[in-house]
PDB file of N, CA and C in Angstrom:
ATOM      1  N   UNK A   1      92.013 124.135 110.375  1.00  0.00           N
ATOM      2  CA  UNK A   1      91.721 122.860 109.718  1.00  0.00           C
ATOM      3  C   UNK A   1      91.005 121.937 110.692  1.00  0.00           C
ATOM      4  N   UNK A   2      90.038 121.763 110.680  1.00  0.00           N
ATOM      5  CA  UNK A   2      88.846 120.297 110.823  1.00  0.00           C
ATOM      6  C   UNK A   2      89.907 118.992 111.090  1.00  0.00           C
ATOM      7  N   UNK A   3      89.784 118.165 112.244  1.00  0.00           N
ATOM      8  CA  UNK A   3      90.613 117.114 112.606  1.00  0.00           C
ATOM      9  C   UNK A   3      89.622 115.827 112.641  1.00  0.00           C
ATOM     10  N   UNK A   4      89.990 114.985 112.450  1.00  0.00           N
ATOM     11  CA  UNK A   4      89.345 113.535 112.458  1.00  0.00           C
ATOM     12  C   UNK A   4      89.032 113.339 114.042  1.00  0.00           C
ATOM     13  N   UNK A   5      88.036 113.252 114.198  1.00  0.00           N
ATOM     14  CA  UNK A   5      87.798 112.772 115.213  1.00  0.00           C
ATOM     15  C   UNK A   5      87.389 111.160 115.890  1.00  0.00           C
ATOM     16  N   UNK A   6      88.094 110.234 117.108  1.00  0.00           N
ATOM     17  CA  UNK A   6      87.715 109.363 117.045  1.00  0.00           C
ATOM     18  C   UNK A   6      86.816 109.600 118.689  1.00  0.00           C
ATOM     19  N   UNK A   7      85.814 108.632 118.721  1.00  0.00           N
ATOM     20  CA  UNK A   7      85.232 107.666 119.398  1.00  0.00           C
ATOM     21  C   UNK A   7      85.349 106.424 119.893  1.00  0.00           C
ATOM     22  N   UNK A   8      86.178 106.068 120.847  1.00  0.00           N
ATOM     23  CA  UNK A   8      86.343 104.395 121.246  1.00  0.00           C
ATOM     24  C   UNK A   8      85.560 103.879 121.453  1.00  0.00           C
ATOM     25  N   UNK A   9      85.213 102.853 121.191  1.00  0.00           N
ATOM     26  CA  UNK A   9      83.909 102.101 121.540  1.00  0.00           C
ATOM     27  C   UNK A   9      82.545 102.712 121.674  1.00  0.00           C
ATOM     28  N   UNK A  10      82.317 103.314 120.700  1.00  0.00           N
ATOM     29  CA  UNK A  10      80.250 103.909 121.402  1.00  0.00           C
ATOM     30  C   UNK A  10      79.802 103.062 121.726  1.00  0.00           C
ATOM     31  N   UNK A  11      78.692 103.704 122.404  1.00  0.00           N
ATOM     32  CA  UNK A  11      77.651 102.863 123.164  1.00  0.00           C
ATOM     33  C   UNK A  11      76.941 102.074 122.429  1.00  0.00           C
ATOM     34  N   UNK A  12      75.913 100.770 122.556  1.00  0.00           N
ATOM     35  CA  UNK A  12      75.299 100.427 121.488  1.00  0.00           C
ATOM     36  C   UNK A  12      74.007 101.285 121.599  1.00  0.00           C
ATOM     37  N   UNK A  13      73.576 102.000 122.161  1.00  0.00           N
ATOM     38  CA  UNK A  13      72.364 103.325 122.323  1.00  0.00           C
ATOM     39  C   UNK A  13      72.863 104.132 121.200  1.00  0.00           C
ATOM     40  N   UNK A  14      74.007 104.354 121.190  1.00  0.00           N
ATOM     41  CA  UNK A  14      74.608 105.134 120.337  1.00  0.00           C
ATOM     42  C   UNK A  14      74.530 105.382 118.714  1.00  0.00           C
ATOM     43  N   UNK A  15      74.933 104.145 118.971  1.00  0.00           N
ATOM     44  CA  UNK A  15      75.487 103.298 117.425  1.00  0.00           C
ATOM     45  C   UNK A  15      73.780 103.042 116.164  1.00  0.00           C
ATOM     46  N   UNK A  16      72.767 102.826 117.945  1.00  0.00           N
ATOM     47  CA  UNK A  16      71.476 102.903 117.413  1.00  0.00           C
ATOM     48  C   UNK A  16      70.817 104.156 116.821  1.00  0.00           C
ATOM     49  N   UNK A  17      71.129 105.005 117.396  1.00  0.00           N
ATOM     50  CA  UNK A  17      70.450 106.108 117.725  1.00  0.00           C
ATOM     51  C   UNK A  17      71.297 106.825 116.289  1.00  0.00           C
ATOM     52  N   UNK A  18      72.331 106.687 115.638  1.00  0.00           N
ATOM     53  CA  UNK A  18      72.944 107.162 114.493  1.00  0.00           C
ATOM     54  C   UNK A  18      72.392 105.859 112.852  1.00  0.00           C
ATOM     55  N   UNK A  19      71.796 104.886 113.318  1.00  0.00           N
ATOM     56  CA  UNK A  19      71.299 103.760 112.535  1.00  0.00           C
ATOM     57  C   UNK A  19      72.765 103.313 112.094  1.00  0.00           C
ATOM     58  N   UNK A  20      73.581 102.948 112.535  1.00  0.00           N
ATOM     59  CA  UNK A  20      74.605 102.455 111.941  1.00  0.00           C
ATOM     60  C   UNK A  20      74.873 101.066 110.913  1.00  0.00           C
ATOM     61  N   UNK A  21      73.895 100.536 111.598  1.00  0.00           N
ATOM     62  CA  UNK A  21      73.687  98.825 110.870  1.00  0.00           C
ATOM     63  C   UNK A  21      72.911  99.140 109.774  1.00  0.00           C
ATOM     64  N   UNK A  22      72.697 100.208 109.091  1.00  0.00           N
ATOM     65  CA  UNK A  22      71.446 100.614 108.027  1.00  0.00           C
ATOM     66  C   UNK A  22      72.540 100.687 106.757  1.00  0.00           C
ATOM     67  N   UNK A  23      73.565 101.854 107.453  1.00  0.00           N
ATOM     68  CA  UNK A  23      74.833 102.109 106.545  1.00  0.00           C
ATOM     69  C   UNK A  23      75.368 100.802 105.972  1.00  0.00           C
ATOM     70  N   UNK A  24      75.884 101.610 104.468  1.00  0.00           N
ATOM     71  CA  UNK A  24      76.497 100.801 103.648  1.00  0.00           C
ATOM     72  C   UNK A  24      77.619 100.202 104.289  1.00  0.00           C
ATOM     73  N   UNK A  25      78.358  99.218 103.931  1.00  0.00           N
ATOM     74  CA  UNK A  25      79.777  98.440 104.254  1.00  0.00           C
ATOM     75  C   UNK A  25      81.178  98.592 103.043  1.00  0.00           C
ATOM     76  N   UNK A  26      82.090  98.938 103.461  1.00  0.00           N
ATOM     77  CA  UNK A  26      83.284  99.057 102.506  1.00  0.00           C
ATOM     78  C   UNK A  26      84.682  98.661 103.586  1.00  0.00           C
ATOM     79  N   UNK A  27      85.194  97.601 102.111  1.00  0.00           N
ATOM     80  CA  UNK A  27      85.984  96.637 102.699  1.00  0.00           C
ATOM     81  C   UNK A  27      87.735  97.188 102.008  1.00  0.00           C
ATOM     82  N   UNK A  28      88.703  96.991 102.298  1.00  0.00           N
ATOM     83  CA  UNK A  28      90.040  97.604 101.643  1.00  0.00           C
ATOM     84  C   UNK A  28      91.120  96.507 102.316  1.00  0.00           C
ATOM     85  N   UNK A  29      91.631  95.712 101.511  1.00  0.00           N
ATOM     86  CA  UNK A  29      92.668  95.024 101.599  1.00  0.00           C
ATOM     87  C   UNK A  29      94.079  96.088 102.562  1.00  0.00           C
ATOM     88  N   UNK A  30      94.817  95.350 102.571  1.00  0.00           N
ATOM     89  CA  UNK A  30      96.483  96.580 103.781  1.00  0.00           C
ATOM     90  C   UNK A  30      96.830  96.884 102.347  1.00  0.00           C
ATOM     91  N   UNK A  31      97.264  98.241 102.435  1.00  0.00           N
ATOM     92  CA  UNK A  31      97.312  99.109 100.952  1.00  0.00           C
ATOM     93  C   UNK A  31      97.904 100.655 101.777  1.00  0.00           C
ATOM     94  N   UNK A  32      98.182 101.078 101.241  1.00  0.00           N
ATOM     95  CA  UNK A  32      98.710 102.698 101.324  1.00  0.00           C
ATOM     96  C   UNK A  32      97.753 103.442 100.272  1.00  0.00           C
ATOM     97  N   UNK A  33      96.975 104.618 100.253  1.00  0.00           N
ATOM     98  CA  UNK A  33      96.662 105.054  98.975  1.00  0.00           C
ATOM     99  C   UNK A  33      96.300 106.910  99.715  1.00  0.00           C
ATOM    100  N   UNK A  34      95.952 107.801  99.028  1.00  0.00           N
ATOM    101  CA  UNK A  34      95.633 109.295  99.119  1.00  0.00           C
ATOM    102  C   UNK A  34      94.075 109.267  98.838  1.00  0.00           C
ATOM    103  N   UNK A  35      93.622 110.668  99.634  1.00  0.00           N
ATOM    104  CA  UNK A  35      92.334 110.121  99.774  1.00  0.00           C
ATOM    105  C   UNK A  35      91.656 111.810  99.871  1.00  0.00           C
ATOM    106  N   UNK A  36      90.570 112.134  99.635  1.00  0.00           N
ATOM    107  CA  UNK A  36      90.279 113.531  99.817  1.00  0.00           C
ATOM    108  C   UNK A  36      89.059 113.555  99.974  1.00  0.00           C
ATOM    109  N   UNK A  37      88.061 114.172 100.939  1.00  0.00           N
ATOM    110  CA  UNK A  37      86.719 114.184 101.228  1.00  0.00           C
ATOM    111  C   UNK A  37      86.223 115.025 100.353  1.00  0.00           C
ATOM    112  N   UNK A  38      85.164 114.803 100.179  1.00  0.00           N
ATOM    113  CA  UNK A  38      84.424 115.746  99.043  1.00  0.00           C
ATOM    114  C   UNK A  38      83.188 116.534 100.065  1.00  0.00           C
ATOM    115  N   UNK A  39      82.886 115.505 100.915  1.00  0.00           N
ATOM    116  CA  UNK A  39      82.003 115.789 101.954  1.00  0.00           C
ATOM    117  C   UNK A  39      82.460 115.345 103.728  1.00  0.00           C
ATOM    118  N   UNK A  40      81.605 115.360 104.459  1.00  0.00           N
ATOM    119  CA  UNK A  40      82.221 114.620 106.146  1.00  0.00           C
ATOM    120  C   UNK A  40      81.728 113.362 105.692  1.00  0.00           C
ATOM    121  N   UNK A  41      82.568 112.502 106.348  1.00  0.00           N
ATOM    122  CA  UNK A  41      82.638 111.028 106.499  1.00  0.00           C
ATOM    123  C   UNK A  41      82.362 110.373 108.054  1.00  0.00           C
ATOM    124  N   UNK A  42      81.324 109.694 108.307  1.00  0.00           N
ATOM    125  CA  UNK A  42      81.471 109.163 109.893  1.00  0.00           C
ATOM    126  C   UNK A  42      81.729 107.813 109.574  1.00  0.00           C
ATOM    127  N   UNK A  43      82.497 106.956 109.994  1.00  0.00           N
ATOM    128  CA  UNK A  43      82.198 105.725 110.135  1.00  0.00           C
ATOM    129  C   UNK A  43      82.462 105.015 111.319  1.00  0.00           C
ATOM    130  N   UNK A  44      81.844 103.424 110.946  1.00  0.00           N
ATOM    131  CA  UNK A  44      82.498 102.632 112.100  1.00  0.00           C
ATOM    132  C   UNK A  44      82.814 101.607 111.672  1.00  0.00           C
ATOM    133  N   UNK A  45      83.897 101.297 112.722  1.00  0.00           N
ATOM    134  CA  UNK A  45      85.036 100.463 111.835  1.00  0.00           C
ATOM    135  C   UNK A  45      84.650  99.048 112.522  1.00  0.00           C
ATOM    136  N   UNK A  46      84.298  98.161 111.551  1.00  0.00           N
ATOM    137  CA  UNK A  46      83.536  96.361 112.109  1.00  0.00           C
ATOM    138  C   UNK A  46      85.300  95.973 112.129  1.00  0.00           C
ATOM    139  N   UNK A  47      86.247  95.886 110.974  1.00  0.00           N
ATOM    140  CA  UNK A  47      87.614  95.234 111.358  1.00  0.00           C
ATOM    141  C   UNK A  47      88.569  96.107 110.767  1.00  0.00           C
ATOM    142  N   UNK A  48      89.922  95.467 111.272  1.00  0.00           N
ATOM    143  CA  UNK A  48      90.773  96.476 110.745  1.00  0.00           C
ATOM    144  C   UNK A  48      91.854  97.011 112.272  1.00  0.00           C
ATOM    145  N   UNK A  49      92.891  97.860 111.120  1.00  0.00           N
ATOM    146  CA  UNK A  49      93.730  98.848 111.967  1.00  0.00           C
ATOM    147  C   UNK A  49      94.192  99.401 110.854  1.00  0.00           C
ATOM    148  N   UNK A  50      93.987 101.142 111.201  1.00  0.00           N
ATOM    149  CA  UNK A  50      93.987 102.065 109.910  1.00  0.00           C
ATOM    150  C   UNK A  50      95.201 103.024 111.029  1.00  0.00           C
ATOM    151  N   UNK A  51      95.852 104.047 109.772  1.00  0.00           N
ATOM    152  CA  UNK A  51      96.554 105.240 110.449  1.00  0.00           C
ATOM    153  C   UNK A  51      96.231 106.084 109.357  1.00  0.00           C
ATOM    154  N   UNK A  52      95.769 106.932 109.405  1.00  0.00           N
ATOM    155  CA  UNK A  52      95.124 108.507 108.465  1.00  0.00           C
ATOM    156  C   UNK A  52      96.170 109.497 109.059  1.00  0.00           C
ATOM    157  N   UNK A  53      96.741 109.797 107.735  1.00  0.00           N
ATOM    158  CA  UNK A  53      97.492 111.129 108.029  1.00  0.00           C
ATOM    159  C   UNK A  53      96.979 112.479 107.443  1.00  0.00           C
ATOM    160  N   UNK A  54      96.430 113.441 108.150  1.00  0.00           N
ATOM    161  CA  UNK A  54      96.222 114.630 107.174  1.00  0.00           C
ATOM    162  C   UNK A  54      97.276 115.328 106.517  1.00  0.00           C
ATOM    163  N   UNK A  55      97.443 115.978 105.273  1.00  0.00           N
ATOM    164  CA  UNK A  55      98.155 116.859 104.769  1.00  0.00           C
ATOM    165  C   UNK A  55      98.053 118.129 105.697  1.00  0.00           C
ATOM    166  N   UNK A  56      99.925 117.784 105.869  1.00  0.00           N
ATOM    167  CA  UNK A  56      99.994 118.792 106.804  1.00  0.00           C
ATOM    168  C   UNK A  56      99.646 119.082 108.563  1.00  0.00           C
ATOM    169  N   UNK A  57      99.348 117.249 109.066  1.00  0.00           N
ATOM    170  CA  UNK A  57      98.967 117.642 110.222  1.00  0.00           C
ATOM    171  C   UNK A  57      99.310 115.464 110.636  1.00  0.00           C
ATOM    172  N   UNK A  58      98.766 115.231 112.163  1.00  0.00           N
ATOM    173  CA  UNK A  58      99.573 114.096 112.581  1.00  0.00           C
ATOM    174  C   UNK A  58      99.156 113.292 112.479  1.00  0.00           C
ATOM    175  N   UNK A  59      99.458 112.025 112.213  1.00  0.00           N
ATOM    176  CA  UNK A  59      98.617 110.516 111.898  1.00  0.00           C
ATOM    177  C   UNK A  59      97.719 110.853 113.444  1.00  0.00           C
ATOM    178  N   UNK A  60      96.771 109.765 112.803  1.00  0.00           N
ATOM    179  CA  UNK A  60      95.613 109.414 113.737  1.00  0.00           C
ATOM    180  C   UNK A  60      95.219 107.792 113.472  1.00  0.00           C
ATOM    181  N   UNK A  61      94.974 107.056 114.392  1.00  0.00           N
ATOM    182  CA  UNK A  61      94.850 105.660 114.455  1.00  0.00           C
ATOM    183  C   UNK A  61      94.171 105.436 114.909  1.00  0.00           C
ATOM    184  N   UNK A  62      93.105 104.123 114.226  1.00  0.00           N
ATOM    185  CA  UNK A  62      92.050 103.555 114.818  1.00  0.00           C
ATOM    186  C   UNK A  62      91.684 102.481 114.307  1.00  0.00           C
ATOM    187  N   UNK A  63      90.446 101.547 114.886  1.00  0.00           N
ATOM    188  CA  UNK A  63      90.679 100.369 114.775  1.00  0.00           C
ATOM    189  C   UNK A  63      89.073  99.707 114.972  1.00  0.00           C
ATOM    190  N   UNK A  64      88.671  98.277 114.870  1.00  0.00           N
ATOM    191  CA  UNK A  64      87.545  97.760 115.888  1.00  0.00           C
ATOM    192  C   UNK A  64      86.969  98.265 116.399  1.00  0.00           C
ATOM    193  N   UNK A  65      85.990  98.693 116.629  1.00  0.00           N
ATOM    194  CA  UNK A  65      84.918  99.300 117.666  1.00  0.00           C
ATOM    195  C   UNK A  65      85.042 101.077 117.702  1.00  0.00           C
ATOM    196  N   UNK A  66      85.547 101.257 116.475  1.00  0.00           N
ATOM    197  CA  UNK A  66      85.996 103.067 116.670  1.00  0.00           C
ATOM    198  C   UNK A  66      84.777 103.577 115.666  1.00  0.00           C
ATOM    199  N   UNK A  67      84.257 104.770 115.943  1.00  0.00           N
ATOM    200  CA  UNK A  67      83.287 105.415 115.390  1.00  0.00           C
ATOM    201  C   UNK A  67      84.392 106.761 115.219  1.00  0.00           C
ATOM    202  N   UNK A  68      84.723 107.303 113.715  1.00  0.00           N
ATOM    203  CA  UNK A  68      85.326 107.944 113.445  1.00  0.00           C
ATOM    204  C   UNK A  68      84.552 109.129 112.408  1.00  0.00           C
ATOM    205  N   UNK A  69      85.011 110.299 112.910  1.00  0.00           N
ATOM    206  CA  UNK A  69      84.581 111.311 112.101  1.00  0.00           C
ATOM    207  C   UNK A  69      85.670 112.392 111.505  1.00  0.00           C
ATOM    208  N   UNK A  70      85.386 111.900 109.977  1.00  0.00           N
ATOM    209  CA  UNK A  70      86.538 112.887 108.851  1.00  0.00           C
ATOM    210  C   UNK A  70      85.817 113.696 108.250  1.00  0.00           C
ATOM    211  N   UNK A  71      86.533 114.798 108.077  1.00  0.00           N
ATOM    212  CA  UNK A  71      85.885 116.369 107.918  1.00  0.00           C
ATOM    213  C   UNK A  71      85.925 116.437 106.500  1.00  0.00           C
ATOM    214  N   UNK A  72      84.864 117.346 105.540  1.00  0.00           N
ATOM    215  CA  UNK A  72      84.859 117.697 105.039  1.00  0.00           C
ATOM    216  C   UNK A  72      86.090 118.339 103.874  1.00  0.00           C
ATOM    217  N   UNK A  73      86.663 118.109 103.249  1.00  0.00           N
ATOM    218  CA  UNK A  73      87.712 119.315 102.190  1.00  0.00           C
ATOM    219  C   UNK A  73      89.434 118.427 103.057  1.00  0.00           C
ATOM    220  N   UNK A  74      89.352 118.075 103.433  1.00  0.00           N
ATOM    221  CA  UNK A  74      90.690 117.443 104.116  1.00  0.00           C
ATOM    222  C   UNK A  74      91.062 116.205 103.122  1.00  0.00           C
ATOM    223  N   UNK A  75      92.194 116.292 102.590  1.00  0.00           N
ATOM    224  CA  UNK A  75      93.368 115.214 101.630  1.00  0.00           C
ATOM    225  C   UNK A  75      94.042 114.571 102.973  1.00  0.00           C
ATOM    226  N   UNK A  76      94.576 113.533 103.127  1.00  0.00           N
ATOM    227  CA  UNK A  76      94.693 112.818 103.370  1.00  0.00           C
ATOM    228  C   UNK A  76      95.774 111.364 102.628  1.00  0.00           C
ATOM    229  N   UNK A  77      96.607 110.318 103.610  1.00  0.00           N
ATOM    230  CA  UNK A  77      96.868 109.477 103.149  1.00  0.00           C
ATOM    231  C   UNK A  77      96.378 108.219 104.381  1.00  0.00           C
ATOM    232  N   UNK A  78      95.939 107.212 103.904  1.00  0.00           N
ATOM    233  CA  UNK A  78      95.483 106.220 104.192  1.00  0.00           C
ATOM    234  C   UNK A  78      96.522 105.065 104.554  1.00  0.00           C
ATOM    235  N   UNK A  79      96.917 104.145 105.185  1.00  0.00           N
ATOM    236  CA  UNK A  79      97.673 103.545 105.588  1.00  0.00           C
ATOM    237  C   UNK A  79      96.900 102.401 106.504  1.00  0.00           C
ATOM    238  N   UNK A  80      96.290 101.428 106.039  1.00  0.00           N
ATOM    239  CA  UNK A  80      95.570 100.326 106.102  1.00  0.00           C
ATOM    240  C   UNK A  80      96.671  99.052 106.352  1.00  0.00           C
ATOM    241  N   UNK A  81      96.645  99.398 108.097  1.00  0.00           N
ATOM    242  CA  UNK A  81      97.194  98.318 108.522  1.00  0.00           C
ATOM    243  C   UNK A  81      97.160  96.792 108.596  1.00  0.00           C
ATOM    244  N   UNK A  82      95.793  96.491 109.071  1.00  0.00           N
ATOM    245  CA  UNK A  82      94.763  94.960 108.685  1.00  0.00           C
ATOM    246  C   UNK A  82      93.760  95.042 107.799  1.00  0.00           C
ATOM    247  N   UNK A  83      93.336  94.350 107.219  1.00  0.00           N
ATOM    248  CA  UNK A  83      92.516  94.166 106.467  1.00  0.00           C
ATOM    249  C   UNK A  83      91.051  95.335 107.277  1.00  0.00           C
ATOM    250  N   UNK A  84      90.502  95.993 106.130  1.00  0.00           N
ATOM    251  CA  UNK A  84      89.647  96.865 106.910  1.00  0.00           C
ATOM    252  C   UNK A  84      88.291  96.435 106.289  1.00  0.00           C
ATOM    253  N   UNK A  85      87.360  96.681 107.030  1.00  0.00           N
ATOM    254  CA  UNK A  85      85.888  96.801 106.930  1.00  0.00           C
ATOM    255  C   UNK A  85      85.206  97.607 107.920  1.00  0.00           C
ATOM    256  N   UNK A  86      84.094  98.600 107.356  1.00  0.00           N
ATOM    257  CA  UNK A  86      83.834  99.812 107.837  1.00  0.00           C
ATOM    258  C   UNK A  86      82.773  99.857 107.223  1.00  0.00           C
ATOM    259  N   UNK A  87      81.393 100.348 108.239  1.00  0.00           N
ATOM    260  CA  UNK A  87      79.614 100.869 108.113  1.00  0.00           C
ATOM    261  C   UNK A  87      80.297 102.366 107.391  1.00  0.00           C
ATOM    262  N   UNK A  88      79.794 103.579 106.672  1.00  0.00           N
ATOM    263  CA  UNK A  88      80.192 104.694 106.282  1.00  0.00           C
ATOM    264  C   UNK A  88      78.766 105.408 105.988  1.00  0.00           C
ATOM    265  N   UNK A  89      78.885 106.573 106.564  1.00  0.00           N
ATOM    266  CA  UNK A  89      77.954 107.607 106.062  1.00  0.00           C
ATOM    267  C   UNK A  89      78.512 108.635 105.614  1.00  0.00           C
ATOM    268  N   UNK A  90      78.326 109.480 104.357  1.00  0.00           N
ATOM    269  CA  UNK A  90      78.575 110.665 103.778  1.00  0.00           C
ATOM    270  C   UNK A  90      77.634 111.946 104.449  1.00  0.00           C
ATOM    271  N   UNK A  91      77.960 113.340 104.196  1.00  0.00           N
ATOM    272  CA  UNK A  91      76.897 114.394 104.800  1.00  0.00           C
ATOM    273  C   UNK A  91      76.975 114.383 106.163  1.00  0.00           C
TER     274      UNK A  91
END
Protein backbone atom coordinates (compact mmCIF):
# COMPACT_ATOMS: atom_id res chain seq x y z
CA UNK A 1 0.00 0.00 0.00
CA UNK A 2 1.13 3.63 -1.27
CA UNK A 3 1.67 5.99 1.98
CA UNK A 4 1.01 9.73 2.10
CA UNK A 5 3.80 11.38 1.86
CA UNK A 6 4.77 14.71 3.57
CA UNK A 7 7.19 17.54 2.72
CA UNK A 8 7.93 20.26 5.44
CA UNK A 9 8.25 23.36 4.21
CA UNK A 10 9.40 23.21 0.29
CA UNK A 11 11.43 25.43 -1.08
CA UNK A 12 9.85 28.40 -2.79
CA UNK A 13 11.99 27.08 -6.16
CA UNK A 14 10.00 24.29 -5.44
CA UNK A 15 6.62 25.25 -4.90
CA UNK A 16 7.46 27.25 -8.30
CA UNK A 17 8.73 24.81 -10.26
CA UNK A 18 5.33 22.46 -9.43
CA UNK A 19 3.09 25.98 -10.26
CA UNK A 20 1.46 25.74 -7.06
CA UNK A 21 -0.17 29.27 -6.89
CA UNK A 22 -1.92 28.24 -10.38
CA UNK A 23 -3.77 25.32 -8.39
CA UNK A 24 -7.20 25.48 -7.34
CA UNK A 25 -7.94 26.35 -3.42
CA UNK A 26 -10.28 24.15 -1.09
CA UNK A 27 -11.28 25.25 2.22
CA UNK A 28 -13.02 22.59 5.13
CA UNK A 29 -14.27 23.84 8.36
CA UNK A 30 -12.75 21.12 11.83
CA UNK A 31 -15.04 18.16 10.78
CA UNK A 32 -14.19 14.39 10.83
CA UNK A 33 -15.39 12.82 7.46
CA UNK A 34 -14.04 9.42 5.07
CA UNK A 35 -12.45 10.11 2.07
CA UNK A 36 -11.15 7.87 -0.95
CA UNK A 37 -8.83 8.90 -3.89
CA UNK A 38 -9.99 8.18 -7.15
CA UNK A 39 -6.66 9.47 -8.40
CA UNK A 40 -3.02 10.93 -6.50
CA UNK A 41 -3.61 14.05 -4.73
CA UNK A 42 -0.56 16.61 -4.05
CA UNK A 43 -1.29 19.45 -2.10
CA UNK A 44 -0.21 22.36 -0.12
CA UNK A 45 -1.56 23.25 2.82
CA UNK A 46 -1.88 27.60 3.05
CA UNK A 47 -3.81 26.86 6.82
CA UNK A 48 -4.85 24.37 8.97
CA UNK A 49 -3.85 21.16 11.10
CA UNK A 50 -5.11 17.90 9.54
CA UNK A 51 -4.48 14.04 10.82
CA UNK A 52 -5.27 11.44 7.78
CA UNK A 53 -5.64 8.05 8.79
CA UNK A 54 -5.35 5.30 6.15
CA UNK A 55 -7.56 2.21 6.31
CA UNK A 56 -5.63 -0.05 7.86
CA UNK A 57 -2.42 1.81 8.42
CA UNK A 58 -1.15 5.04 10.95
CA UNK A 59 -2.39 8.59 11.19
CA UNK A 60 -0.20 11.04 9.50
CA UNK A 61 -0.20 14.83 10.40
CA UNK A 62 0.32 17.92 8.80
CA UNK A 63 -0.13 21.36 8.72
CA UNK A 64 1.06 25.14 7.24
CA UNK A 65 3.71 25.03 4.92
CA UNK A 66 3.38 21.06 4.21
CA UNK A 67 3.35 19.90 0.58
CA UNK A 68 1.61 16.55 0.87
CA UNK A 69 1.29 13.65 -1.41
CA UNK A 70 -1.88 11.04 -1.25
CA UNK A 71 -1.81 8.05 -3.36
CA UNK A 72 -3.99 6.94 -5.63
CA UNK A 73 -6.98 3.97 -4.57
CA UNK A 74 -6.29 4.67 -0.68
CA UNK A 75 -9.78 5.29 1.72
CA UNK A 76 -9.00 7.12 4.28
CA UNK A 77 -10.48 9.22 7.33
CA UNK A 78 -9.92 12.86 7.60
CA UNK A 79 -9.73 14.55 10.93
CA UNK A 80 -9.48 18.38 10.39
CA UNK A 81 -8.04 19.81 13.28
CA UNK A 82 -8.08 23.87 12.40
CA UNK A 83 -9.83 25.25 10.02
CA UNK A 84 -8.12 24.03 6.66
CA UNK A 85 -7.23 25.64 3.38
CA UNK A 86 -5.20 23.86 0.76
CA UNK A 87 -3.70 24.67 -3.25
CA UNK A 88 -4.69 20.76 -4.68
CA UNK A 89 -3.71 19.01 -7.77
CA UNK A 90 -5.31 15.73 -9.02
CA UNK A 91 -3.09 13.16 -11.53
Amino acid sequence: MSKILVEHEPSPERLKALGVDRWPTWSKEVSTFPWTYDDQEVAYILEGEVTVTPQGGEPVSFGKGDLVTFPSGMSCTWNVRAPLRKHYRFG
